[in-house]
Protein backbone atom coordinates (compact mmCIF):
# COMPACT_ATOMS: atom_id res chain seq x y z
CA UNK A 1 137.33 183.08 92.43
CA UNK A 2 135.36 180.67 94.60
CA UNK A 3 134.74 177.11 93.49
CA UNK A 4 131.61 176.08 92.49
CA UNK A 5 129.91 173.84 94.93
CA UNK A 6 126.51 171.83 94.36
CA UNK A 7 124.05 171.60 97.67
CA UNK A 8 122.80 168.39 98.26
CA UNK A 9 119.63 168.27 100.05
CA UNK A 10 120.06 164.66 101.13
CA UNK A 11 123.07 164.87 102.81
CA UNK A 12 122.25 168.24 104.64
CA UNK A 13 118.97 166.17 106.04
CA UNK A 14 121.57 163.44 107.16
CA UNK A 15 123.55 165.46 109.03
CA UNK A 16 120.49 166.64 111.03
CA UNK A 17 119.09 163.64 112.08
CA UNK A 18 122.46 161.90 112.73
CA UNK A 19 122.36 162.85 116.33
CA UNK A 20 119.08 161.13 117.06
CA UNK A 21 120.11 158.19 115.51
CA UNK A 22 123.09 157.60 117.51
CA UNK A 23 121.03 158.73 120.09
CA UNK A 24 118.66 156.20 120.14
CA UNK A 25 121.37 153.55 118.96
CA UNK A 26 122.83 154.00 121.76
CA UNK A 27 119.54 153.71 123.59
CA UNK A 28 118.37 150.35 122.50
CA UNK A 29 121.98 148.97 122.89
CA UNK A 30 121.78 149.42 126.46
CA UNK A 31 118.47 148.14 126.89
CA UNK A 32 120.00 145.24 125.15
CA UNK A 33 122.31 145.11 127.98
CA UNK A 34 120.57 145.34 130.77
CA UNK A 35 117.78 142.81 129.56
CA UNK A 36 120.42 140.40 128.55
CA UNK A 37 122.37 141.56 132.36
CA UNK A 38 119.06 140.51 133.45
CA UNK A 39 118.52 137.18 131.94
CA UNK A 40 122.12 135.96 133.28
CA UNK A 41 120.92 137.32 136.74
CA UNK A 42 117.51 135.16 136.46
CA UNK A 43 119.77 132.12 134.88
CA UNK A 44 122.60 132.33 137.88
CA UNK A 45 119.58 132.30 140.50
CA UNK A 46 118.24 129.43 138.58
CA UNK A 47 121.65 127.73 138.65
CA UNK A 48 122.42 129.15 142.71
CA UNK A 49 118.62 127.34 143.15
CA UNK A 50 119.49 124.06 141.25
CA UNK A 51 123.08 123.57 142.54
CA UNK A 52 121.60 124.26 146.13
CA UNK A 53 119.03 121.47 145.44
CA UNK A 54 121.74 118.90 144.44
CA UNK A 55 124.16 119.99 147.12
CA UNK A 56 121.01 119.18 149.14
CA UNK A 57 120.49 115.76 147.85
CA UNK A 58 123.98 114.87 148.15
CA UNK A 59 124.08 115.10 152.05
CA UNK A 60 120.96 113.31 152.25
CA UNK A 61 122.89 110.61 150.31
CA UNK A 62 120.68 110.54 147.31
CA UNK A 63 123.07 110.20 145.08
CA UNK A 64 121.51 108.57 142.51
CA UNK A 65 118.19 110.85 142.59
CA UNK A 66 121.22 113.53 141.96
CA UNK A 67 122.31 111.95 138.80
CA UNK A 68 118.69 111.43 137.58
CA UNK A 69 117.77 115.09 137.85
CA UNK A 70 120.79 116.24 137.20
CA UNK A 71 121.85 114.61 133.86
CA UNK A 72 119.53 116.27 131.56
CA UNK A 73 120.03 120.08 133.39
CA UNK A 74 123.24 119.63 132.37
CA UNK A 75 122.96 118.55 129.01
CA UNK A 76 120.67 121.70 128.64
CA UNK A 77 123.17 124.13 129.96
CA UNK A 78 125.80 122.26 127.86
CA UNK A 79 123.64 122.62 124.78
CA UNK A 80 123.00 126.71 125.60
CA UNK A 81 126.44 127.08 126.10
CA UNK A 82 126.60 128.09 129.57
CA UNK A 83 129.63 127.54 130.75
CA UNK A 84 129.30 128.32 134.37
CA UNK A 85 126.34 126.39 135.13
CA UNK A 86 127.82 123.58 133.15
CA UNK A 87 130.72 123.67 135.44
CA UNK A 88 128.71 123.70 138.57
CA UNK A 89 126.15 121.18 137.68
CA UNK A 90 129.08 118.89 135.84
CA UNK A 91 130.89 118.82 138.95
CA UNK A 92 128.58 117.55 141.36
CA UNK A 93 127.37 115.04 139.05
CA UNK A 94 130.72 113.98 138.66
CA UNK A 95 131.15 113.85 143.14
CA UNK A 96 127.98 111.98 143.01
CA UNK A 97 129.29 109.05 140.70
CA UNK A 98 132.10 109.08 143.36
CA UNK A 99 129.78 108.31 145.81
CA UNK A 100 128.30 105.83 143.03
CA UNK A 101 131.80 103.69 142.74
CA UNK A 102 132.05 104.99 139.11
CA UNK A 103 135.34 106.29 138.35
CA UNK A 104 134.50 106.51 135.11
CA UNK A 105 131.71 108.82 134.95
CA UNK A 106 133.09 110.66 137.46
CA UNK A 107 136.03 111.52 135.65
CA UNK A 108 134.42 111.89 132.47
CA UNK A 109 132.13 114.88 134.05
CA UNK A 110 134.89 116.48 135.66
CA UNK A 111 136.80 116.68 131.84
CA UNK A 112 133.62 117.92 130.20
CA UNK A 113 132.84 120.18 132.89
CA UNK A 114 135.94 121.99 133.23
CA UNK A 115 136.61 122.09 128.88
CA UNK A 116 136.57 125.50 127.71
CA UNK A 117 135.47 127.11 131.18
CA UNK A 118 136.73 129.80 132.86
CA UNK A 119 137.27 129.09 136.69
CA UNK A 120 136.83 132.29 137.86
CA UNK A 121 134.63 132.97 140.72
CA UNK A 122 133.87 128.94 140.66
CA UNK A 123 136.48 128.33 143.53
CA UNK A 124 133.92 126.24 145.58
CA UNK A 125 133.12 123.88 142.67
CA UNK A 126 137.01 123.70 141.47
CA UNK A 127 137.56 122.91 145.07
CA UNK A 128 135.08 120.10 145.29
CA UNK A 129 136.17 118.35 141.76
CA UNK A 130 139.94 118.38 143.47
CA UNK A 131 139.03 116.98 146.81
CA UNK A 132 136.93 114.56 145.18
CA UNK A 133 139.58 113.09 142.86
CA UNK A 134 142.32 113.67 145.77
CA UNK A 135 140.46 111.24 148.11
CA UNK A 136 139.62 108.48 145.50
CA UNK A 137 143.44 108.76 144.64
CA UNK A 138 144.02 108.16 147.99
CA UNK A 139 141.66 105.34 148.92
CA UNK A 140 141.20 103.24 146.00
CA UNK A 141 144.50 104.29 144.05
CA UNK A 142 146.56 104.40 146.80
CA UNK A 143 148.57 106.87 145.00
CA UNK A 144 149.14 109.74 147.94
CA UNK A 145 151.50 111.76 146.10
CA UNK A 146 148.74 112.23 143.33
CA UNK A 147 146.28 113.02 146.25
CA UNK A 148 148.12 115.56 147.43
CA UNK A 149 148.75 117.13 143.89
CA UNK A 150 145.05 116.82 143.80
CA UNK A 151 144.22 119.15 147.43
CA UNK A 152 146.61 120.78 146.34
CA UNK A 153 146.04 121.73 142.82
CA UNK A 154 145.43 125.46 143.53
CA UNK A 155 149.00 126.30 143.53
CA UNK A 156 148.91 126.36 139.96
CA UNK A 157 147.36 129.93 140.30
CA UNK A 158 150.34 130.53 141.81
CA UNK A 159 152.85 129.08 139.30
CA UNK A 160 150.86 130.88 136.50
CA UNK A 161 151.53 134.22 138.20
CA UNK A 162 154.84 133.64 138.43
CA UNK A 163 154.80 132.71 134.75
CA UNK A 164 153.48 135.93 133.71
CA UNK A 165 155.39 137.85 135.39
CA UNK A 166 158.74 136.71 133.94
CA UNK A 167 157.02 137.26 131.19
CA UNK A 168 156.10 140.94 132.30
CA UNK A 169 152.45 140.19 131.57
CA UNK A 170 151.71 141.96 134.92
CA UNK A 171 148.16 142.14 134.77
CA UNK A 172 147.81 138.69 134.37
CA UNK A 173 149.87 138.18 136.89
CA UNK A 174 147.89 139.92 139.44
CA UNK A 175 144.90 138.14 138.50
CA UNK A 176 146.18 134.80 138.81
CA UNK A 177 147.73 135.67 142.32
CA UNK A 178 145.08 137.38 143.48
CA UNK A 179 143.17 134.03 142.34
CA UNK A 180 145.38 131.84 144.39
CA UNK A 181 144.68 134.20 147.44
CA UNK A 182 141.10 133.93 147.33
CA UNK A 183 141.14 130.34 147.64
CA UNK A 184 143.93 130.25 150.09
CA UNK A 185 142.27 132.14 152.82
CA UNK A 186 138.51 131.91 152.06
CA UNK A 187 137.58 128.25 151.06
CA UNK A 188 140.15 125.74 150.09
CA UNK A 189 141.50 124.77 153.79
CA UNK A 190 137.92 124.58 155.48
CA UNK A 191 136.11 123.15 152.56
CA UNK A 192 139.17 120.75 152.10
CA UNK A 193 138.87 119.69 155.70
CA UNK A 194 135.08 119.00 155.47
CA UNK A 195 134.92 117.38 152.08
CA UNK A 196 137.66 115.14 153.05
CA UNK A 197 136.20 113.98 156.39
CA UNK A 198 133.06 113.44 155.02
CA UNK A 199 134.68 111.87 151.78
CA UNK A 200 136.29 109.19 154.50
CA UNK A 201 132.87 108.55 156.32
CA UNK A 202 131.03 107.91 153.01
CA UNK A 203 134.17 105.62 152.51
CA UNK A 204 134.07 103.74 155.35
CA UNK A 205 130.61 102.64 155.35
CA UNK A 206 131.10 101.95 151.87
CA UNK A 207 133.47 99.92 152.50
CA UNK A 208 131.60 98.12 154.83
CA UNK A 209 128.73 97.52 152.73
CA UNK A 210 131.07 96.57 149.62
CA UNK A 211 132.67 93.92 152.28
CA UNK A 212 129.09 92.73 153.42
CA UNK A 213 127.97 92.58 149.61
CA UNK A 214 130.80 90.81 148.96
CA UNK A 215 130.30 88.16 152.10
CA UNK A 216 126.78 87.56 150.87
CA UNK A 217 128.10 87.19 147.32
CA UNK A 218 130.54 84.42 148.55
CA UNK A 219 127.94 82.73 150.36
CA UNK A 220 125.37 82.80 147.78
CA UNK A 221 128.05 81.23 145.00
CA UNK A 222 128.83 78.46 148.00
CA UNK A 223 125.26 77.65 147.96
CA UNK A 224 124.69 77.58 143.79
CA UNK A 225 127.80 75.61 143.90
CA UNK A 226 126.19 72.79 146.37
CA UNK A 227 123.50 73.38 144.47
CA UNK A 228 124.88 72.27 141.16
CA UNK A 229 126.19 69.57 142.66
CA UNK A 230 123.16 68.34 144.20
CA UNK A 231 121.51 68.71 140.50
CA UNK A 232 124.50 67.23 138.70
CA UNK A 233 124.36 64.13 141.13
CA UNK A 234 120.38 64.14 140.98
CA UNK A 235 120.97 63.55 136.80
CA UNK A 236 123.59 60.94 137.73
CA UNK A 237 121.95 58.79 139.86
CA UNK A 238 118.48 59.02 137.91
CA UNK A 239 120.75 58.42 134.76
CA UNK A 240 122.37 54.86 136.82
CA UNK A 241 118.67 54.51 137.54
CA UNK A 242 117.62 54.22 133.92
CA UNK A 243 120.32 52.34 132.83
CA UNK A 244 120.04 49.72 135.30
CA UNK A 245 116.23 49.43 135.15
CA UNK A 246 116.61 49.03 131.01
CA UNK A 247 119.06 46.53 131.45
CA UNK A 248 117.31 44.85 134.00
CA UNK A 249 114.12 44.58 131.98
CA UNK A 250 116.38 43.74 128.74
CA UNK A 251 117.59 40.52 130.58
CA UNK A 252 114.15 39.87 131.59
CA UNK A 253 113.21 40.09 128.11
CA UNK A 254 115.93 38.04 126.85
CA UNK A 255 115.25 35.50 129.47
CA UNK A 256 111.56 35.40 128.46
CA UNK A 257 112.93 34.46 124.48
CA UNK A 258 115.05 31.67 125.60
CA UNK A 259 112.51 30.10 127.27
CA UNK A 260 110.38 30.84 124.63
CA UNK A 261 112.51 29.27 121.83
CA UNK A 262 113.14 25.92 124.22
CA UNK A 263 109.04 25.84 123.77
CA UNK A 264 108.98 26.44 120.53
CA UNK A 265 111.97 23.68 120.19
CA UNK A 266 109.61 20.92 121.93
CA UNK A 267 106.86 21.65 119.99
CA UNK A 268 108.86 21.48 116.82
CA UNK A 269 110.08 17.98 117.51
CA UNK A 270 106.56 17.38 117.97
CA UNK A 271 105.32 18.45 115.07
CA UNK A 272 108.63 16.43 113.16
CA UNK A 273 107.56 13.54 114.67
CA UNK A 274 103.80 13.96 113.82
CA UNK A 275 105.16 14.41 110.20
CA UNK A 276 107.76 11.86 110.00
CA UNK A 277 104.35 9.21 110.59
CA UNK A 278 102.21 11.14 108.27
CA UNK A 279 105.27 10.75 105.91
CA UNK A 280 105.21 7.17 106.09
CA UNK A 281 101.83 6.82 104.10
CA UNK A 282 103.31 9.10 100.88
CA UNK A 283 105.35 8.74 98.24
CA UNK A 284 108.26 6.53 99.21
CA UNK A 285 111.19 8.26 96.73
CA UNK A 286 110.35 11.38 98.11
CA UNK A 287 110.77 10.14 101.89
CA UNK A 288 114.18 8.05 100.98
CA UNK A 289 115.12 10.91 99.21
CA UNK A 290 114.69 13.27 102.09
CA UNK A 291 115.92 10.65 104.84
CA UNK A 292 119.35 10.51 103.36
CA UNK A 293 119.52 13.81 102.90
CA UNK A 294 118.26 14.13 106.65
CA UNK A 295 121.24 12.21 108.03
CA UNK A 296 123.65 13.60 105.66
CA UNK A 297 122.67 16.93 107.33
CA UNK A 298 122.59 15.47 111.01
CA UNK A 299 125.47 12.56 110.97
CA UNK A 300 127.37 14.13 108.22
CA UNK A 301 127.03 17.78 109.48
CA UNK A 302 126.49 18.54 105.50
CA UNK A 303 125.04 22.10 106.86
CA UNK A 304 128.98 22.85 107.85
CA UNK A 305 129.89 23.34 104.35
CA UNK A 306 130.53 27.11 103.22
CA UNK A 307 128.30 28.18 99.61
CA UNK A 308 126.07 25.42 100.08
CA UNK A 309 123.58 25.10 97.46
CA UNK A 310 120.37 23.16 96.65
CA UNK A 311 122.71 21.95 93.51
CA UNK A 312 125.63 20.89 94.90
CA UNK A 313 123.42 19.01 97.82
CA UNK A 314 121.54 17.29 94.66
CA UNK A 315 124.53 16.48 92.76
CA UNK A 316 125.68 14.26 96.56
CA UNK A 317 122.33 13.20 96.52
CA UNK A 318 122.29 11.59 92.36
CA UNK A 319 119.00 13.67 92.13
CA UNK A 320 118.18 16.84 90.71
CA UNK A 321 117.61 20.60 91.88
CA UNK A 322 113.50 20.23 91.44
CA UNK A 323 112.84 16.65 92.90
CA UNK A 324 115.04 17.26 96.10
CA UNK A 325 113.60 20.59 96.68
CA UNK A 326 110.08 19.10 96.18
CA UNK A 327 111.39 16.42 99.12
CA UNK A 328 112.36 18.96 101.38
CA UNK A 329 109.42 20.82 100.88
CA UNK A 330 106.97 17.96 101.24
CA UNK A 331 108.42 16.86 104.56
CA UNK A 332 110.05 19.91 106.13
CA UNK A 333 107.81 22.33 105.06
CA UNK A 334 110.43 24.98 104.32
CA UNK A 335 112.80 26.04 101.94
CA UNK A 336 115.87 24.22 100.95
CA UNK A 337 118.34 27.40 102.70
CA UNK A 338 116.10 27.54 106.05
CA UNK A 339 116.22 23.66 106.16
CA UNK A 340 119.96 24.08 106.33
CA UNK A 341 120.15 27.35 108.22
CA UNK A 342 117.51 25.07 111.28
CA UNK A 343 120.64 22.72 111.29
CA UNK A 344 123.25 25.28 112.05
CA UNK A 345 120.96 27.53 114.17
CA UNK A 346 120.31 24.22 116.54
CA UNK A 347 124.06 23.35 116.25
CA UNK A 348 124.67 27.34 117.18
CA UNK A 349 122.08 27.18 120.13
CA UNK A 350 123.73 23.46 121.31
CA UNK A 351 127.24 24.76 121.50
CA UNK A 352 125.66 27.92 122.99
CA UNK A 353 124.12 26.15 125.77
CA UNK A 354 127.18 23.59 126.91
CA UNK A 355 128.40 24.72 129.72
CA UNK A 356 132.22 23.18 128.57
CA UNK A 357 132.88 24.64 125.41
CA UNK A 358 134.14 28.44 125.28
CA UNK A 359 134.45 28.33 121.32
CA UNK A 360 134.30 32.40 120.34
CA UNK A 361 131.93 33.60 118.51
CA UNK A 362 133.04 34.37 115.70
CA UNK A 363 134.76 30.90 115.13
CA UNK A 364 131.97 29.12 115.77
CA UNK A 365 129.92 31.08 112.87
CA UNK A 366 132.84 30.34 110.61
CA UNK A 367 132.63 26.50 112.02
CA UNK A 368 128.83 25.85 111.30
CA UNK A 369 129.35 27.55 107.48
CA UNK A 370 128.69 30.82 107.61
CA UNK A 371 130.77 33.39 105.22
CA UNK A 372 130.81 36.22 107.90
CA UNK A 373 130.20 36.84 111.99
CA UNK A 374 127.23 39.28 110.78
CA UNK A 375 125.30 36.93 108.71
CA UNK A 376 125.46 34.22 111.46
CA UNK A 377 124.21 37.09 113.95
CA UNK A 378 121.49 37.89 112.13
CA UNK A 379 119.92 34.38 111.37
CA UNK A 380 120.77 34.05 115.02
CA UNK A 381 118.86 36.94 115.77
CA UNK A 382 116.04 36.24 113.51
CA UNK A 383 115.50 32.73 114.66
CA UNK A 384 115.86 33.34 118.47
CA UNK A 385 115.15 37.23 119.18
CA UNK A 386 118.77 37.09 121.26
CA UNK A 387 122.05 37.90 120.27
CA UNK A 388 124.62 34.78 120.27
CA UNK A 389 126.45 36.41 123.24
CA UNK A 390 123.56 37.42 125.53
CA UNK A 391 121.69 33.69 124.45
CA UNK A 392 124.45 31.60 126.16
CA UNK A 393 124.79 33.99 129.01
CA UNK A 394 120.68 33.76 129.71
CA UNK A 395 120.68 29.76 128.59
CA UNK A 396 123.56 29.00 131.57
CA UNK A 397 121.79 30.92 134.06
CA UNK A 398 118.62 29.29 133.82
CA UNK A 399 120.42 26.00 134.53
CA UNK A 400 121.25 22.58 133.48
CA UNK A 401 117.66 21.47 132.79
CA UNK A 402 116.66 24.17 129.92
CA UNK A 403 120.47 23.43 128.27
CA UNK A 404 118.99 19.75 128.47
CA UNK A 405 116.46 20.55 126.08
CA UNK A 406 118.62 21.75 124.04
């Protein structure tokens, strides 16, 4: 008995037209192919154009035109993904920041150039990064035993092979020996030879221009050294300038007040004497009153006495506070405390002026009555426009005649 079987139209009309469709699978697959063979042929002849372009710059020694046109190609190949043309582009921009005396950079493109790409068929640019970083280990490191590893640095195709076939990974093998071949005997000796000679050359007239740089250097720190010198004794000597002038016209002006107080001295004993006769003709008390208190001040030296007071001068006096400040008033026209501050200020300005006595300062406030050095200093001060120290300096170089008046 046969089985019962259901026909399916759909999967009768599948089986027809599964032949075309493989067929033209297949079809568009390889015109995937060949337009994407065809792309990576136009991108390597755009890379082949570029790379001869920079090769071109860097024998012309425009190395930093190279690294100006070259930074952003690579950063566009490194950004597609293209790992050939970012290991031939990375490369010579890493040669040119030799050139550039930037280690840095230099190694820095050679890492990035060379991470995750497949060396293959890129023997010339392998080549250059090695000769490159063998001759900077040699002239700047002075490391020649990491120079050498560096020119010769193919031999590792060799070791691999080796590797691999211990390992009986044959095929690999093979490749790797077959690699270390091809750069034996077709590039590595001549293009060692001519990148190190012309590695040397750059060298040596960068050294010479690194020496010369550094020459001018030294001579243009010599002259900003003189140069600060020159300025720094420029500010001295105007600063000596200044301070001399001031001082200079400080004396003068202390000079000038000395002889202005002896004036104003004369005319005061002028103007005592005027009022000592206009005195006469007033009330007679008053003037007794104020005579003896006059010579207690001058033949007494009453003024010498620390705290005194218009009360305790009364009480010596039998008279009261209001009548003997009325006498002092009426016939020395100032208060009772500058009446006895004149006394001590003329006493200050007579010891001042005598060429003989060398009393301090200080002891001859506390001698004339005054509580402190800075209270005598400033009725000093205030009554003469000098200082106590500077007044008897000025005062004994004018001479013996203005101390007379004195």
């Amino acid at each position: 008995m046969k089985p019962i079987t259901t026909k399916n139209p759909y999967r009768r009309a599948v089986r027809r037209i599964a032949p075309v469709l493989t067929l033209v699978l297949a079809l568009a697959f390889s015109l995937v192919l060949v337009c994407c063979a065809g792309s990576e042929a136009d991108a390597g002849t755009a890379t082949d154009d570029f790379c001869r372009r920079l090769d071109s710059l860097s024998a012309e020694g425009r190395h930093s035109e190279l690294v100006a046109e070259a930074v952003p190609a690579y950063a566009a190949v490194r950004e597609s993904g293209d790992a050939a043309a970012r290991l031939r582009i990375g490369c010579r921009i890493g040669r040119a920041y030799y050139y550039l005396f930037d280690p840095d950079s230099m190694y820095r493109y050679f890492d990035d150039a060379t991470a995750g790409a497949d060396s293959s068929g890129m023997s010339h640019e392998r080549i250059m990064m090695l000769n490159t970083m063998g001759v900077f280990n040699m002239v700047n490191a002075i490391n020649y035993s990491q120079a050498l590893d560096y020119f010769y640095g193919h031999a590792i195709y060799r070791d691999l092979a080796d590797v691999y076939s211990r390992l009986g990974r044959y095929d690999r093998a093979v490749n790797y020996l077959n690699e270390y071949q091809r750069i034996t005997d077709d590039v590595f000796n001549v293009e060692r030879e001519r990148s190190f000679n012309a590695l040397l050359r750059n060298f040596d007239r960068q050294t010479a221009r690194v020496k010369l740089q550094q020459k001018d250097m030294q001579i243009m720190r010599q002259k900003q050294g003189i140069g600060l010198i020159a300025g720094a004794l420029l500010v001295v000597l105007v600063l000596a300038a200044a301070i001399y002038t001031n001082y200079r016209l400080r004396d003068r002006m202390y000079r000038r007040l000395v002889i202005k107080y002896n004036d104003m001295l004369r005319r005061e004993q002028a103007l005592q004497e005027a009022g000592r006769k206009e005195a006469d003709a007033e009330d007679g008390k008053l003037r007794e009153l104020f005579g003896e208190l006059d010579r207690m001040m001058t033949q007494e030296r009453l003024y010498e006495r620390k705290n005194l007071t218009i009360e305790e001068a009364a009480r010596l006096l039998g008279t009261n506070r209001g009548y003997l400040s009325r006498a002092v008033n009426s016939f020395a026209g100032v208060s009772f405390n500058a009446y006895v501050n004149s006394f001590r200020i003329k006493a200050a300005v007579s010891a001042l002026s005598d060429r003989a006595d060398t009393t301090p300062i200080k002891v001859l406030a506390d001698r004339l009555g005054y509580n402190n050095l800075t209270s005598f200093y400033n009725n000093f001060f205030k009554e003469t426009g000098v200082p106590p120290s500077k007044f008897r300096q000025e005062i004994r170089r004018l001479g013996p005649d203005a101390a007379d008046l004195v």
